[in-house]
N, C-alpha and C. Protein backbone atom coordinates (compact mmCIF):
# COMPACT_ATOMS: atom_id res chain seq x y z
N UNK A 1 13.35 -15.45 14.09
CA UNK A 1 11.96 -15.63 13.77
C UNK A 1 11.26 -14.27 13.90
N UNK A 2 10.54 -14.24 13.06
CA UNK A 2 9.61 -12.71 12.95
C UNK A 2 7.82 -13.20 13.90
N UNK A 3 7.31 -12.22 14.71
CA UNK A 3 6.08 -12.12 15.15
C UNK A 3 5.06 -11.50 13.76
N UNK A 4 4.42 -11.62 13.60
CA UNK A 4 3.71 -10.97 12.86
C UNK A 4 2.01 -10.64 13.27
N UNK A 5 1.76 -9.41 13.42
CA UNK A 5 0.57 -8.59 14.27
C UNK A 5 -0.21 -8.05 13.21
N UNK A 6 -1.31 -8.53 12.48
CA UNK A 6 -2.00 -8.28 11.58
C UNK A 6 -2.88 -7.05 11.70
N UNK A 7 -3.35 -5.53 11.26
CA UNK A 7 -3.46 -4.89 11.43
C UNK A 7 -4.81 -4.47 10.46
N UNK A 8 -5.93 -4.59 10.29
CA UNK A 8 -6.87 -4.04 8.99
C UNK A 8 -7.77 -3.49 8.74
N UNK A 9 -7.84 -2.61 7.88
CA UNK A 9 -9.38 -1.71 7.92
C UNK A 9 -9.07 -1.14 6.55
N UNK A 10 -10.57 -1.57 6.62
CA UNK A 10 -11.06 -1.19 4.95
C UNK A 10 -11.01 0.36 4.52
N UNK A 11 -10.50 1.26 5.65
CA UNK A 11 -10.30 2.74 4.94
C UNK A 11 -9.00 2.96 4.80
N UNK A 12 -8.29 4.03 5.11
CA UNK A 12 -7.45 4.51 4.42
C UNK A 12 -5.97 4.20 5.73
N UNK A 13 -4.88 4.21 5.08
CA UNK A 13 -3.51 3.81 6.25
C UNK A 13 -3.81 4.55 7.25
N UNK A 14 -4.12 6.01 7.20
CA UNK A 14 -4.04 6.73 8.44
C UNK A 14 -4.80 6.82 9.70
N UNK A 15 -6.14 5.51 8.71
CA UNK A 15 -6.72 5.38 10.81
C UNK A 15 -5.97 4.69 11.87
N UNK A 16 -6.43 4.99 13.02
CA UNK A 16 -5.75 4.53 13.86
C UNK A 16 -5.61 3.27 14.38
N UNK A 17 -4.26 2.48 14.61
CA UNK A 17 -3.68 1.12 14.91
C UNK A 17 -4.16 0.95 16.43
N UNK A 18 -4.77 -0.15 16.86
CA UNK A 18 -5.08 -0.39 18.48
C UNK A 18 -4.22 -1.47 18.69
N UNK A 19 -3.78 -1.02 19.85
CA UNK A 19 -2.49 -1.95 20.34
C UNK A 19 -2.64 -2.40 21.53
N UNK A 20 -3.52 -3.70 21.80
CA UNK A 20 -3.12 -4.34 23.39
C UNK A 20 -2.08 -4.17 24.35
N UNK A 21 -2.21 -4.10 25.13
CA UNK A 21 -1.25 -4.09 26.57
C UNK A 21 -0.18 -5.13 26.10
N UNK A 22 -1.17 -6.51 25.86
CA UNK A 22 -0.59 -7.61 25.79
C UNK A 22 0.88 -7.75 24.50
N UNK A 23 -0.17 -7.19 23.37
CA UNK A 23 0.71 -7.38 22.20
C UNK A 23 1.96 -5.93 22.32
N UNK A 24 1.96 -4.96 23.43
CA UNK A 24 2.98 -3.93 23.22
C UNK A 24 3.77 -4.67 24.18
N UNK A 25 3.82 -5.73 25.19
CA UNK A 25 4.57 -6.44 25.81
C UNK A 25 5.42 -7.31 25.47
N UNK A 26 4.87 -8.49 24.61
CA UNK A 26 5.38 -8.87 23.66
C UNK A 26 6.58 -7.94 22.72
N UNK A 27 6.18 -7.19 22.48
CA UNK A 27 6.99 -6.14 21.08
C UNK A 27 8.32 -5.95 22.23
N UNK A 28 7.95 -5.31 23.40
CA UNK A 28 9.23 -5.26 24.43
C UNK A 28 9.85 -6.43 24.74
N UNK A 29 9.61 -7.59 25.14
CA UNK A 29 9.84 -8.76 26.01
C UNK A 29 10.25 -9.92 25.50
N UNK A 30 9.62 -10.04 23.47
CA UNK A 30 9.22 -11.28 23.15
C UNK A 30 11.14 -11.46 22.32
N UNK A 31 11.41 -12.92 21.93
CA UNK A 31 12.52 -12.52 21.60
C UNK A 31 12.98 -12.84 19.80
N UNK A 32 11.36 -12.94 19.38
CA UNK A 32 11.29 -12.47 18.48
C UNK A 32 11.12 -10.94 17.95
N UNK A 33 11.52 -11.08 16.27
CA UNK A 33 11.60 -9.79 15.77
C UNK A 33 9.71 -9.39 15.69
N UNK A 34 9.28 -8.43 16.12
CA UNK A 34 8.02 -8.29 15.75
C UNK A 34 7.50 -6.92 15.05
N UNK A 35 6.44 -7.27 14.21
CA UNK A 35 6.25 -6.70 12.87
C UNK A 35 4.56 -6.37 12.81
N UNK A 36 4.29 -5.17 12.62
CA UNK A 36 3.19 -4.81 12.24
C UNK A 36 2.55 -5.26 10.86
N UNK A 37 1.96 -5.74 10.06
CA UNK A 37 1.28 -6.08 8.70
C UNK A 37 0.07 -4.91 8.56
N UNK A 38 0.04 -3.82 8.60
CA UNK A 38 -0.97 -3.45 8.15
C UNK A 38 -1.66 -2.70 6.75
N UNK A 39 -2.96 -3.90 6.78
CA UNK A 39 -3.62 -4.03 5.71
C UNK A 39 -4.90 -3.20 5.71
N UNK A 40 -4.95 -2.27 4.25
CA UNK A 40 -5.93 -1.14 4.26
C UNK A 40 -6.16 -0.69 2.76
N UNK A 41 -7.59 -0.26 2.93
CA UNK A 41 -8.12 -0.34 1.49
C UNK A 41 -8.27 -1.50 1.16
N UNK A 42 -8.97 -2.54 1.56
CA UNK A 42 -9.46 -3.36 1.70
C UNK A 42 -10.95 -3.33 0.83
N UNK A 43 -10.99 -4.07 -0.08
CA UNK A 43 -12.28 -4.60 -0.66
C UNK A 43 -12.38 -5.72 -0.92
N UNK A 44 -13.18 -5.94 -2.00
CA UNK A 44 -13.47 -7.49 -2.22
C UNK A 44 -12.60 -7.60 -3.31
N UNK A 45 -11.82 -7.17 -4.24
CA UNK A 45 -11.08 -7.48 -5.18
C UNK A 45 -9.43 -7.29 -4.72
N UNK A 46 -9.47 -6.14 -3.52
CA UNK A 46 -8.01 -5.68 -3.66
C UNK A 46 -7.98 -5.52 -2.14
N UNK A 47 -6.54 -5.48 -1.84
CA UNK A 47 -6.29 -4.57 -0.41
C UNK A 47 -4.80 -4.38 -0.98
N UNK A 48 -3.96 -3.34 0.24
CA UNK A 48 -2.91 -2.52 0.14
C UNK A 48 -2.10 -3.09 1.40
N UNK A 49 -0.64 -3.22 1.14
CA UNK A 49 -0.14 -3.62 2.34
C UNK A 49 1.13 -3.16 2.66
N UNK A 50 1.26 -2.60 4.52
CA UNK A 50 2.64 -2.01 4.42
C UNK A 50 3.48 -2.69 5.72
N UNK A 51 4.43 -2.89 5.66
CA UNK A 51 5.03 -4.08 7.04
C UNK A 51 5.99 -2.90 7.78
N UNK A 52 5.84 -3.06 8.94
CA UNK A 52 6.48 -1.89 9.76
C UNK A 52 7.84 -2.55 9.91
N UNK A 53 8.67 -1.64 10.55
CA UNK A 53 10.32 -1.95 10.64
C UNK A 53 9.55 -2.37 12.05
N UNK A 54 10.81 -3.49 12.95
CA UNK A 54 10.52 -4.15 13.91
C UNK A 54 10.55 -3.08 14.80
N UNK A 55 9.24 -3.55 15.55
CA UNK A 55 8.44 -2.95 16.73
C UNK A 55 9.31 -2.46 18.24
N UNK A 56 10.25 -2.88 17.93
CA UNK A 56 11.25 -3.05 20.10
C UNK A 56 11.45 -1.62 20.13
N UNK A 57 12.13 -0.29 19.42
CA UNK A 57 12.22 1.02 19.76
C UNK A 57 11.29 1.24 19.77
N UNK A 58 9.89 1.61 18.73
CA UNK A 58 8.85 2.45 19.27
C UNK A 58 8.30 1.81 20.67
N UNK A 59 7.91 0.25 21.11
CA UNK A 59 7.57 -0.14 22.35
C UNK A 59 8.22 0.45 23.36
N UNK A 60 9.34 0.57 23.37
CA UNK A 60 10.36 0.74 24.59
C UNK A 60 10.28 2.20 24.47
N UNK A 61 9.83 3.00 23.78
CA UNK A 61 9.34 4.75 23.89
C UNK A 61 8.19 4.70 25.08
N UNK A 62 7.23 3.89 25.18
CA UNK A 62 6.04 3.76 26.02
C UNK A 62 6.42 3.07 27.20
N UNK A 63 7.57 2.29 27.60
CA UNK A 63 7.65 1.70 28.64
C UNK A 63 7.65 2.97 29.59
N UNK A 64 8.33 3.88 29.82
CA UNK A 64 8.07 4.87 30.95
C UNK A 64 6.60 5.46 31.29
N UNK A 65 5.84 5.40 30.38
CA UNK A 65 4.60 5.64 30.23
C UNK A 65 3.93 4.57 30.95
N UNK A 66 3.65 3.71 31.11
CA UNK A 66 3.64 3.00 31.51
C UNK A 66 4.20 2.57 32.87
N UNK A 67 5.43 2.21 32.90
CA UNK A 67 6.22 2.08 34.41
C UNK A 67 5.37 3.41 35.68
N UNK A 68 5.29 4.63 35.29
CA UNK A 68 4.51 5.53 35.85
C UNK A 68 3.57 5.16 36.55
N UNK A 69 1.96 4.41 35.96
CA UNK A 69 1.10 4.52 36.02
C UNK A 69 0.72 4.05 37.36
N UNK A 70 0.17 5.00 38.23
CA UNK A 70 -0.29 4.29 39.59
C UNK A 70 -0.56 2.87 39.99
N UNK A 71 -0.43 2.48 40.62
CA UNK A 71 -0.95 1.00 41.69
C UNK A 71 -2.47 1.26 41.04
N UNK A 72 -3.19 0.17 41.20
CA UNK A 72 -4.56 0.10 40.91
C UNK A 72 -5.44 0.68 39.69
N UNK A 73 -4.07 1.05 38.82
CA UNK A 73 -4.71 1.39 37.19
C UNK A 73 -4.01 0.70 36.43
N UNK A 74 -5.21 0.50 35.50
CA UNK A 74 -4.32 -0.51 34.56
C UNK A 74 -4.64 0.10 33.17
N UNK A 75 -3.55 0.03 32.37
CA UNK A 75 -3.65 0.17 31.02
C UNK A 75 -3.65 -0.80 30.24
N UNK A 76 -5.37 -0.88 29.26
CA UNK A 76 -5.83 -2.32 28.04
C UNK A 76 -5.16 -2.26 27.16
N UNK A 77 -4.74 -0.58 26.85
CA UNK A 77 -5.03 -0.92 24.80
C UNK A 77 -4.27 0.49 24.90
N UNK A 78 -3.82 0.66 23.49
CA UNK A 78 -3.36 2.14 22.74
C UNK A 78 -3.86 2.20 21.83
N UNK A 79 -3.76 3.11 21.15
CA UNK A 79 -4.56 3.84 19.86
C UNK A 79 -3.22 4.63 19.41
N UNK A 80 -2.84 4.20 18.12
CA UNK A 80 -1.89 5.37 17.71
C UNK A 80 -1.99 5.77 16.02
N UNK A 81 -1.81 6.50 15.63
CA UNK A 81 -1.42 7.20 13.88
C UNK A 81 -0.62 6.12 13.64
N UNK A 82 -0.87 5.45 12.28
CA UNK A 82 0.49 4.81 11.73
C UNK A 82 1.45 5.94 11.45
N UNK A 83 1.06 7.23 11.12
CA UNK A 83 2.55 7.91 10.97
C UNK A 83 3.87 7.73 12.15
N UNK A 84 3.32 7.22 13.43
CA UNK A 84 4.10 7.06 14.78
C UNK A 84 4.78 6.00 14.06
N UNK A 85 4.60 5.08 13.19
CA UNK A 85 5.96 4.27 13.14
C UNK A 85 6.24 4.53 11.51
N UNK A 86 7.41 3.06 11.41
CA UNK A 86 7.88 3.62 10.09
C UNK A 86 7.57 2.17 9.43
N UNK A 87 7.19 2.49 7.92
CA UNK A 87 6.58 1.58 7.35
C UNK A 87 7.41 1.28 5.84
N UNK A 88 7.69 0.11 5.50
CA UNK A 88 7.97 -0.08 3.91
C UNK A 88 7.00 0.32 3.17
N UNK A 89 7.53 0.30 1.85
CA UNK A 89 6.49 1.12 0.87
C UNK A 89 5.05 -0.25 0.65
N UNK A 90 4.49 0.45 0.17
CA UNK A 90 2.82 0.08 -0.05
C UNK A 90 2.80 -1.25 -0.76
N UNK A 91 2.05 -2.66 -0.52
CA UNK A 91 2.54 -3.76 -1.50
C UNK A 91 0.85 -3.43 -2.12
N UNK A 92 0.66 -3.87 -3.70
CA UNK A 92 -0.84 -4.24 -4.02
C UNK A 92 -1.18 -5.66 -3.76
N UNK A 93 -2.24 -6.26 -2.81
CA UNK A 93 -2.81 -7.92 -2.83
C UNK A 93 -3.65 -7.81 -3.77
N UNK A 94 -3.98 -8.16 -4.55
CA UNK A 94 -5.34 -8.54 -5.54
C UNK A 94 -5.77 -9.98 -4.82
N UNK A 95 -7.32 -10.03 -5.01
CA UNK A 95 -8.01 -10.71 -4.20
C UNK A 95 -9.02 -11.27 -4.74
N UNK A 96 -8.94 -12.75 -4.92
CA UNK A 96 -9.23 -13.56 -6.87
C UNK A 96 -10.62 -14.36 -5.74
N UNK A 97 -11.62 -14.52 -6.64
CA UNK A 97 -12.49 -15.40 -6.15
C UNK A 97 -12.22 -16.95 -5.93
N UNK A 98 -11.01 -16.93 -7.19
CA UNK A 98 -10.75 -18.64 -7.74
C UNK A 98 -10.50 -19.15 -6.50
N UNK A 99 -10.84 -20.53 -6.56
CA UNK A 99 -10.60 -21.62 -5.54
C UNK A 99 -9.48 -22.61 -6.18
N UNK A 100 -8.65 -23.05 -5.24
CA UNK A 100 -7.56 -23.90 -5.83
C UNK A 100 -8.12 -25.13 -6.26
């Protein structure tokens, strides 16, 4: 089974991905495959989409980072470049007003 971590902003791939404590735990722990979706260039007609290779090596790069961190600090969130991971090529969504 695949996780899937939805990722989106209406500018361009290269802003930066925020990553919960929670959801980089998961990516280490969970025993599913888990997968970034992120969606960008985002409008009302279109968005762009690229699915990351599964998440467990880049997570497990940060576990020492982490394991480190003093007694009585806690780490929420990360911020990283999508260039830090690796991504399939670009899909186009077109994005129809029609109702089924």
């Amino acid at each position: 089974m695949t996780r899937i971590d939805v990722k989106s902003t209406s500018g361009e791939f290269e802003r930066p991905i925020h990553i919960s404590l929670a959801e980089l735990t998961s990516m280490m722990t969970g025993p599913d495959d888990y997968r970034i979706y992120r969606v960008f260039n985002l409008t009302a007609g279109s968005a762009t989409l690229k699915i990351s290779e599964p998440m467990i090596t880049f997570a497990d790069t940060l576990r020492p980072t982490i394991d480190s961190v003093p007694g009585g600090v806690s780490i929420d969130s990360f911020s990283l470049k999508p260039a830090m991971l690796k991504f399939g090529p670009p899909i186009l969504i077109r994005i129809s007003d029609e109702r089924p």
